[in-house]
N, C-alpha and C. Protein backbone atom coordinates (compact mmCIF):
# COMPACT_ATOMS: atom_id res chain seq x y z
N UNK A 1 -14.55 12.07 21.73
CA UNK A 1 -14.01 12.14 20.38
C UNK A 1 -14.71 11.09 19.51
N UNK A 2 -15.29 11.54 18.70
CA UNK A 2 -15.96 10.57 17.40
C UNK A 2 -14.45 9.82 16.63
N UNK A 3 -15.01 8.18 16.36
CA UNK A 3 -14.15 7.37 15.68
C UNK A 3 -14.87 6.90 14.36
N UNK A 4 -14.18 6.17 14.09
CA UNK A 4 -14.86 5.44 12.42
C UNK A 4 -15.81 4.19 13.47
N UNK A 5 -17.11 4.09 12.56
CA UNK A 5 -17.99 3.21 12.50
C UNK A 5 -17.26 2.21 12.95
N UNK A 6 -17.84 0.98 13.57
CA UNK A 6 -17.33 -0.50 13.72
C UNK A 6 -16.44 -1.56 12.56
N UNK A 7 -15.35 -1.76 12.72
CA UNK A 7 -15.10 -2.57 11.34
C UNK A 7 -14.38 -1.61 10.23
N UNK A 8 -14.42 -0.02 10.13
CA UNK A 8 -14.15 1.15 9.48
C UNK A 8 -12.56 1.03 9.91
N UNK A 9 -11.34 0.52 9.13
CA UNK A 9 -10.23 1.15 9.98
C UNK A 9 -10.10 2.46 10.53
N UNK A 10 -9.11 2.25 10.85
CA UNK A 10 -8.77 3.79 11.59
C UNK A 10 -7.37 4.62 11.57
N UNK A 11 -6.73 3.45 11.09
CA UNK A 11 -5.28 4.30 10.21
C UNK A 11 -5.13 4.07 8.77
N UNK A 12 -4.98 5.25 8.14
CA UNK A 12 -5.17 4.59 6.67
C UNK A 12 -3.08 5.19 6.13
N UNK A 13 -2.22 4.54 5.88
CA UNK A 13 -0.80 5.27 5.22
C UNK A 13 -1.77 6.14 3.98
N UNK A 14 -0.37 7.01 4.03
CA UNK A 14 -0.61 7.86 2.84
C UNK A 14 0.89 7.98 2.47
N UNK A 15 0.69 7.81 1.83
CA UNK A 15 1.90 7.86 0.46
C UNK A 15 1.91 8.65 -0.87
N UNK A 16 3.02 9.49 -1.11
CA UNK A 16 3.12 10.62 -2.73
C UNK A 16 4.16 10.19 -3.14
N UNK A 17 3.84 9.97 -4.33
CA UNK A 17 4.00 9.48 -5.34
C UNK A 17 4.90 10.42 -6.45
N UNK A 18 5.78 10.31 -7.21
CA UNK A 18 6.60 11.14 -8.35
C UNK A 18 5.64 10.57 -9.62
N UNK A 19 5.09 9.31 -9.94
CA UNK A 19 4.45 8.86 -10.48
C UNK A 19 3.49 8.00 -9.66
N UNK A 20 2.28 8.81 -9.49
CA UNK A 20 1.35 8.48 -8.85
C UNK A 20 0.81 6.77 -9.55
N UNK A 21 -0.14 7.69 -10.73
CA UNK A 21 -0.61 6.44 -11.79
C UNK A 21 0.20 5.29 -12.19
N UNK A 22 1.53 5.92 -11.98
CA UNK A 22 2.50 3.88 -12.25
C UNK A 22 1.72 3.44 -11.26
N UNK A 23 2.45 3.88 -10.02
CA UNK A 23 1.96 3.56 -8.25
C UNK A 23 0.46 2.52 -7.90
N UNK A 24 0.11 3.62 -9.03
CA UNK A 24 -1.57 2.92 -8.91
C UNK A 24 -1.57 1.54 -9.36
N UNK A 25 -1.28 1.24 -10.56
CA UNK A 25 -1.20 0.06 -11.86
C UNK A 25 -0.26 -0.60 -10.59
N UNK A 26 0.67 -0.59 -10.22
CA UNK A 26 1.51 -1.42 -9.67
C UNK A 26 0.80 -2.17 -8.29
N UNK A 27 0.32 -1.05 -7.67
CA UNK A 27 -0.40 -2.02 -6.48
C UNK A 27 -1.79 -2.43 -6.80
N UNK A 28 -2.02 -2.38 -8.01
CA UNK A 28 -3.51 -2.66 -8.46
C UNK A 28 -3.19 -3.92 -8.97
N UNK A 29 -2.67 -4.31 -10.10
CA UNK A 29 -2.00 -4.83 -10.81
C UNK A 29 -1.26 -6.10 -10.69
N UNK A 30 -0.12 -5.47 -10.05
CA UNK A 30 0.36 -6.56 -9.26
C UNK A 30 0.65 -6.77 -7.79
N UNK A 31 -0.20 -5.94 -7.14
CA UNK A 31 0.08 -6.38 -5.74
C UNK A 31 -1.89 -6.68 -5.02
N UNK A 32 -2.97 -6.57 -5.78
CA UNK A 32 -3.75 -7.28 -5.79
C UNK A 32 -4.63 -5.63 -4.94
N UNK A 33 -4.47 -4.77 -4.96
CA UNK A 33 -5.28 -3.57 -4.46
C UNK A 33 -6.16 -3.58 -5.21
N UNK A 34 -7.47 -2.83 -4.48
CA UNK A 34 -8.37 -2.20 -5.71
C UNK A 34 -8.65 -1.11 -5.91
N UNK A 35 -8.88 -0.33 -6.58
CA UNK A 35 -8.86 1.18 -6.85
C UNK A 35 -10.34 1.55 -6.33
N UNK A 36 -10.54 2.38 -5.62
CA UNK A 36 -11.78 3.13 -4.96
C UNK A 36 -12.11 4.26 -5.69
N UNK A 37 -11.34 5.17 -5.56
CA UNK A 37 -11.14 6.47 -5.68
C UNK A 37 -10.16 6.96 -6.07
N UNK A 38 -9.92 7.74 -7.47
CA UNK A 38 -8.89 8.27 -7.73
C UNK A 38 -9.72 10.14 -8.18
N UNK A 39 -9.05 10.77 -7.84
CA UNK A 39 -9.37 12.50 -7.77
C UNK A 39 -8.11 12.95 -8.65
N UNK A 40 -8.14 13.57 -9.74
CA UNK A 40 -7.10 14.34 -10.82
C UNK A 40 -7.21 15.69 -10.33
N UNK A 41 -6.06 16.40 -10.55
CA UNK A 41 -6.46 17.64 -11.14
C UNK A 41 -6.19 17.91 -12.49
N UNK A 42 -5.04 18.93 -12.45
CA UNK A 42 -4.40 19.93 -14.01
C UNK A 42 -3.44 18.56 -14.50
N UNK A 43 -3.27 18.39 -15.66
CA UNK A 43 -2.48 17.25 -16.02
C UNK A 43 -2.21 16.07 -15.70
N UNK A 44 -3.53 15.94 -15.17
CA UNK A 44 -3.57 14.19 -14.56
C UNK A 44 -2.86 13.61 -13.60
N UNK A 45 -2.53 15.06 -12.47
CA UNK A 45 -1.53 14.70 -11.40
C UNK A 45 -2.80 14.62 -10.68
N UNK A 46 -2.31 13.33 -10.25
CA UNK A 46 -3.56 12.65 -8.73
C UNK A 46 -3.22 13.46 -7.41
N UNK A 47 -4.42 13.99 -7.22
CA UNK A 47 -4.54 14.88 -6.14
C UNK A 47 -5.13 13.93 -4.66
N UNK A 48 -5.65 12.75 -5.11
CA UNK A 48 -6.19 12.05 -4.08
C UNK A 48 -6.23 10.73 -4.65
N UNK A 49 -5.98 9.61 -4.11
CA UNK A 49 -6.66 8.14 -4.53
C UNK A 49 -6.76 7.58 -3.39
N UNK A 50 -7.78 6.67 -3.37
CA UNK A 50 -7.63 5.67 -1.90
C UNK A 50 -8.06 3.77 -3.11
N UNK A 51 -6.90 3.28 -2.86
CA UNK A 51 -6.85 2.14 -2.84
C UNK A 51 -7.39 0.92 -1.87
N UNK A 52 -8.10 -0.05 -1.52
CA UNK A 52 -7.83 -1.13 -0.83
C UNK A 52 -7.52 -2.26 -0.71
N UNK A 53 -7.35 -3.35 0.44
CA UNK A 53 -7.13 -4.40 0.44
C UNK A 53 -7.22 -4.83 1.55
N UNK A 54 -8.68 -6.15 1.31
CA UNK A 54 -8.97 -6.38 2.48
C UNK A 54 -10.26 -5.30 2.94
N UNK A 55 -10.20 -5.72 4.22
CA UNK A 55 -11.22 -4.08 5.10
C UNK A 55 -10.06 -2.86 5.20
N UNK A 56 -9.11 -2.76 4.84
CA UNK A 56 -7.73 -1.32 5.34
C UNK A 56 -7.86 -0.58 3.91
N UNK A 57 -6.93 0.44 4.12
CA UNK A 57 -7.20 1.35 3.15
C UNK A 57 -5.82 1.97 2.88
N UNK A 58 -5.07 2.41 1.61
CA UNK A 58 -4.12 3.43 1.35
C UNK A 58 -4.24 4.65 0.99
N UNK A 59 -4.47 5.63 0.90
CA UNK A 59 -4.05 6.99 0.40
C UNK A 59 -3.20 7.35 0.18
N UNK A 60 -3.12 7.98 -1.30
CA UNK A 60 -1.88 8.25 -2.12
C UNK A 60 -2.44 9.13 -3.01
N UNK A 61 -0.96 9.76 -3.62
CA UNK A 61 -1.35 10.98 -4.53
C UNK A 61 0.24 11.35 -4.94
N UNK A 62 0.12 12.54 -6.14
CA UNK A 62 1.21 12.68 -6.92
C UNK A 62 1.97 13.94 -5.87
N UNK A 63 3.39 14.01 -6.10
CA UNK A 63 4.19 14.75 -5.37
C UNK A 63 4.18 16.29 -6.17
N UNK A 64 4.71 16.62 -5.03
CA UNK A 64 4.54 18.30 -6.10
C UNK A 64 3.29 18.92 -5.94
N UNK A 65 2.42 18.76 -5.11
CA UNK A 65 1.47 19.50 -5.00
C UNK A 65 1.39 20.56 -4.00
N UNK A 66 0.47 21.86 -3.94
CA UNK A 66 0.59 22.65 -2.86
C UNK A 66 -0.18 22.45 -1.45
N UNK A 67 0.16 23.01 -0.53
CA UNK A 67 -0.82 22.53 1.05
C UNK A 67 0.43 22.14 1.59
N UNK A 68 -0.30 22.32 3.21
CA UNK A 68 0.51 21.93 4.25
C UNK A 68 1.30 20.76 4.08
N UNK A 69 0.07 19.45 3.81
CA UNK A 69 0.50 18.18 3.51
C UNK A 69 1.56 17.48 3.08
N UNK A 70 1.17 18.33 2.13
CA UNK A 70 2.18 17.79 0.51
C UNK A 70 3.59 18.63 0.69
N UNK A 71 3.68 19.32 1.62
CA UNK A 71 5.06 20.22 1.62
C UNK A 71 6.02 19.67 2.96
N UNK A 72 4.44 18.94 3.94
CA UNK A 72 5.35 18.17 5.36
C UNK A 72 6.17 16.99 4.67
N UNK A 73 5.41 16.51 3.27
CA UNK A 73 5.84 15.34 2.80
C UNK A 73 6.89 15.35 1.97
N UNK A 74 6.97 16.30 1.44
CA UNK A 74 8.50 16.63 0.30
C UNK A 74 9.72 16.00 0.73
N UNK A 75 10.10 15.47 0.29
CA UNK A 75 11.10 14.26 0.43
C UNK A 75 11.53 12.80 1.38
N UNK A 76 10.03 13.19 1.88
CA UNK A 76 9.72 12.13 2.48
C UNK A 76 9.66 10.57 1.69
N UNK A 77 10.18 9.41 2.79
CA UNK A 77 10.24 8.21 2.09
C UNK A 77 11.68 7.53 1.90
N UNK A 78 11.57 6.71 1.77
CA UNK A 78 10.70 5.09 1.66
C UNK A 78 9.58 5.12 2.77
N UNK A 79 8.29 4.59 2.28
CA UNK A 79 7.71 4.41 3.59
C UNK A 79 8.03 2.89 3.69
N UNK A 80 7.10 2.15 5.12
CA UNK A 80 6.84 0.66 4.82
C UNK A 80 5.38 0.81 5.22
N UNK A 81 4.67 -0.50 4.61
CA UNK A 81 3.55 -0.76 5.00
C UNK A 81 3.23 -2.10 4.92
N UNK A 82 3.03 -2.81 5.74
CA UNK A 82 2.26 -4.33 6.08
C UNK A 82 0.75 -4.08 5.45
N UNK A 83 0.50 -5.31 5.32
CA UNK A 83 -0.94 -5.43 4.41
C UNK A 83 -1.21 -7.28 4.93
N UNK A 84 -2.11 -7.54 5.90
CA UNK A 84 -2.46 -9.12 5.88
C UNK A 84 -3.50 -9.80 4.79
N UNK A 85 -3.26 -10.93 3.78
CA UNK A 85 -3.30 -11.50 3.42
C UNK A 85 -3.62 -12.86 4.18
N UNK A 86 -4.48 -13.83 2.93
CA UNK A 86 -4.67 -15.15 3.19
C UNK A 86 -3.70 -15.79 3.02
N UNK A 87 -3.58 -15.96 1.48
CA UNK A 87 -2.81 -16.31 0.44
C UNK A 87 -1.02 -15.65 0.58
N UNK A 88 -0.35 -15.99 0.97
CA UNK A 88 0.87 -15.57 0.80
C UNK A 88 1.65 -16.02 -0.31
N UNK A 89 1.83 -17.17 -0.55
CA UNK A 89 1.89 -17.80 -1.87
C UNK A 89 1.55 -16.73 -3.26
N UNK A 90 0.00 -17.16 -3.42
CA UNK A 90 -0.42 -16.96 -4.53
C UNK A 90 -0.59 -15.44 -4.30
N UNK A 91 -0.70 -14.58 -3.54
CA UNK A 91 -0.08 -13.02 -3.52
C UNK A 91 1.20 -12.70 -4.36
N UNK A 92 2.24 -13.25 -4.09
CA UNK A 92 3.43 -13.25 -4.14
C UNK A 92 4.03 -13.38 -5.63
N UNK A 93 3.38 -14.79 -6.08
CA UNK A 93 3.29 -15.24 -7.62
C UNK A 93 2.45 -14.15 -8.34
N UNK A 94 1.49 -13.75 -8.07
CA UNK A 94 0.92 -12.23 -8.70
C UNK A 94 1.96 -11.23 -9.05
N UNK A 95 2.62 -10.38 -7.54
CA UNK A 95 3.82 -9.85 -7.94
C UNK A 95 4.72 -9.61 -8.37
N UNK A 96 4.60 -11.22 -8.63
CA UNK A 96 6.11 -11.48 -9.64
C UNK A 96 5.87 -11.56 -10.89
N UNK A 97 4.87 -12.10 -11.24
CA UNK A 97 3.71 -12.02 -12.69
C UNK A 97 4.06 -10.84 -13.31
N UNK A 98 3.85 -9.91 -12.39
CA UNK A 98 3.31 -8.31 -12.82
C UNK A 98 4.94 -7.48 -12.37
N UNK A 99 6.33 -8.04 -12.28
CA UNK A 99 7.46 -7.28 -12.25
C UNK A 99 8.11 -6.72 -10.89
N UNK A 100 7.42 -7.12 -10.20
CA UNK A 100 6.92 -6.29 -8.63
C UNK A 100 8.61 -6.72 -8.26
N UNK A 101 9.47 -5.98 -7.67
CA UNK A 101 10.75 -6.08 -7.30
C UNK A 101 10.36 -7.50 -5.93
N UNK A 102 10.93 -7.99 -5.79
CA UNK A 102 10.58 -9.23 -4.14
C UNK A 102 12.10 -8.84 -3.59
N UNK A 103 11.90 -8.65 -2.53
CA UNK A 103 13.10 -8.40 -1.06
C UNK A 103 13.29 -9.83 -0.54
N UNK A 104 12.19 -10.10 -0.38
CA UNK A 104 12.18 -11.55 0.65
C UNK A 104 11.05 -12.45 -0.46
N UNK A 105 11.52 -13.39 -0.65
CA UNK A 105 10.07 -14.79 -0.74
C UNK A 105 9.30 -14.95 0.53
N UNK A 106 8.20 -15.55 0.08
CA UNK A 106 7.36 -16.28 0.95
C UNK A 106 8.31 -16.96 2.05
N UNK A 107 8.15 -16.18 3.36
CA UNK A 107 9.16 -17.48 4.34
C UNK A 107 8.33 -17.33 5.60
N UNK A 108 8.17 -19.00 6.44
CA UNK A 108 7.96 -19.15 7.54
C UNK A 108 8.57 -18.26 8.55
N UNK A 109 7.88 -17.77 9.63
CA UNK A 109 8.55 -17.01 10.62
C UNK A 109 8.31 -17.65 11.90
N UNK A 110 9.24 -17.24 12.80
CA UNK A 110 9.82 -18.51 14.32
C UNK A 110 8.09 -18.28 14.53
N UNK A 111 7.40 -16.53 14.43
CA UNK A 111 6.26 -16.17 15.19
C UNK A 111 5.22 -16.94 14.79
N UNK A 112 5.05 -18.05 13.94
CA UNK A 112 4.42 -18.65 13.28
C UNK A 112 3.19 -18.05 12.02
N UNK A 113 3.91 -16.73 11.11
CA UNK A 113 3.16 -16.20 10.71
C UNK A 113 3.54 -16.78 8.91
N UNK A 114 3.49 -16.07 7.96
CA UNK A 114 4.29 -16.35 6.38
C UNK A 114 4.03 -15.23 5.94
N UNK A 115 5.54 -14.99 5.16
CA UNK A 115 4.79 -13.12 4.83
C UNK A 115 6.60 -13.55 3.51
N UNK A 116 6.09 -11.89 2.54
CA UNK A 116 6.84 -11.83 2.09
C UNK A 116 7.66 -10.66 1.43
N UNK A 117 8.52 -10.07 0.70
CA UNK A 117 8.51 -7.99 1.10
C UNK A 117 8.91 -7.81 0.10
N UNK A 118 8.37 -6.88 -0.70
CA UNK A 118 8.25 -6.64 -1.85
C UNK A 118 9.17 -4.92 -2.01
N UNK A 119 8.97 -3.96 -3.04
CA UNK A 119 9.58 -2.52 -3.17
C UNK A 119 8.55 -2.18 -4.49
N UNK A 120 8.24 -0.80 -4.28
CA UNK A 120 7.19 -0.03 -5.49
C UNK A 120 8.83 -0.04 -6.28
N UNK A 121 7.80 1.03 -7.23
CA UNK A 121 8.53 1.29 -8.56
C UNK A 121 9.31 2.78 -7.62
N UNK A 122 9.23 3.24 -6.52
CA UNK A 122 9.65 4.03 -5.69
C UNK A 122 10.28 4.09 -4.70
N UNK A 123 10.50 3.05 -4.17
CA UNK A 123 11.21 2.57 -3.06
C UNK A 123 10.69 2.26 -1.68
N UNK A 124 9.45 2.45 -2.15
CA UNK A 124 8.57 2.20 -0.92
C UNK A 124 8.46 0.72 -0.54
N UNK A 125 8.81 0.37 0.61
CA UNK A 125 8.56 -1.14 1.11
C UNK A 125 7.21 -2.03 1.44
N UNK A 126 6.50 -2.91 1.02
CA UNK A 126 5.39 -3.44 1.12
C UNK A 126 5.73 -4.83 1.65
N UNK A 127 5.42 -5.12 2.67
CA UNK A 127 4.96 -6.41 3.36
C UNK A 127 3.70 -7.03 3.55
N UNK A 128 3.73 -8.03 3.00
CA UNK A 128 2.41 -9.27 2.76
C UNK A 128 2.29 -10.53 3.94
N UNK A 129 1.87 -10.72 4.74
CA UNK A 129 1.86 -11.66 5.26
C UNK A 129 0.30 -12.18 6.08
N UNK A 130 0.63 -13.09 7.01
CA UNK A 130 -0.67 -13.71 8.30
C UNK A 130 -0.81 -13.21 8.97
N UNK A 131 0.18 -11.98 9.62
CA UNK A 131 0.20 -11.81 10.79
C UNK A 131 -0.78 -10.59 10.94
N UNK A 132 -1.89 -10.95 11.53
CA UNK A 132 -2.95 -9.83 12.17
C UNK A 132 -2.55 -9.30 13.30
N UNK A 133 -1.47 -7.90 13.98
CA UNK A 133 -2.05 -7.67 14.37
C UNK A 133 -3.18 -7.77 15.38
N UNK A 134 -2.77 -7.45 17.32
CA UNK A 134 -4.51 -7.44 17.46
C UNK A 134 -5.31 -8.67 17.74
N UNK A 135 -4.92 -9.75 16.32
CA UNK A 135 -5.88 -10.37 16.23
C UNK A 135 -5.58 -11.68 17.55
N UNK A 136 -6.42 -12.64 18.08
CA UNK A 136 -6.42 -13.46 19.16
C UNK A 136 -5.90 -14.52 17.92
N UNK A 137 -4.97 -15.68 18.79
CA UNK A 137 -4.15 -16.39 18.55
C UNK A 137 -4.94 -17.68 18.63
């Protein structure tokens, strides 16, 4: 079975959106994503975007569309999604800059990581923190 290149993640969330383009501005904005790719169709409903942050990746798009996909997904949600960060702090103060709902502040964890949990304009849950994942200790 063929995988992604070295370094290429390999799970990317996907998330639909009722208002895609808030969605966008919001994790662009204030949650520090960058916009890659955004694909429209008929009335400026986003048929595709991939956001990043970091080397990982999101995919997202507006609800209401036709295909298998978009119909497994119909009322699907809250999702959650973790996202590692340097900066937990100054992540966080961005968010709040820019309106971003906060669940949790910046807090130490027993695991020795710092993270902090935020909510879209949708109810989707976003977590910021150190903890890689994977990564050697």
């Amino acid at each position: 079975m063929a995988g992604a290149p070295a370094g290429v993640p390999t799970i990317y969330p996907t998330i639909l959106y009722d208002d895609a383009r808030a969605a966008i501005r919001t994790l662009t904005e204030g949650l520090g994503f960058t916009e890659e790719a955004v694909y429209e169709g008929e009335h400026g409903m986003v048929l595709h975007a991939e956001l990043s942050c970091g080397n990982g990746r999101v995919m997202l798009g507006s609800k209401g569309r036709e295909g298998i996909f978009a119909k497994a997904m119909a009322g699907a949600g809250p999702s959650g999604v973790y996202v590692v960060v340097d900066e937990v702090d100054a992540h966080h103060a961005r968010a709040v800059e820019h309106g971003v709902e906060i669940l949790m502040p910046p807090t130490d964890q027993d695991y020795g990581a710092r993270d902090y949990i935020a909510r879209d304009g949708e109810g989707n849950v976003w977590s910021f923190g150190t903890y890689a994942p994977g990564s050697a200790d």
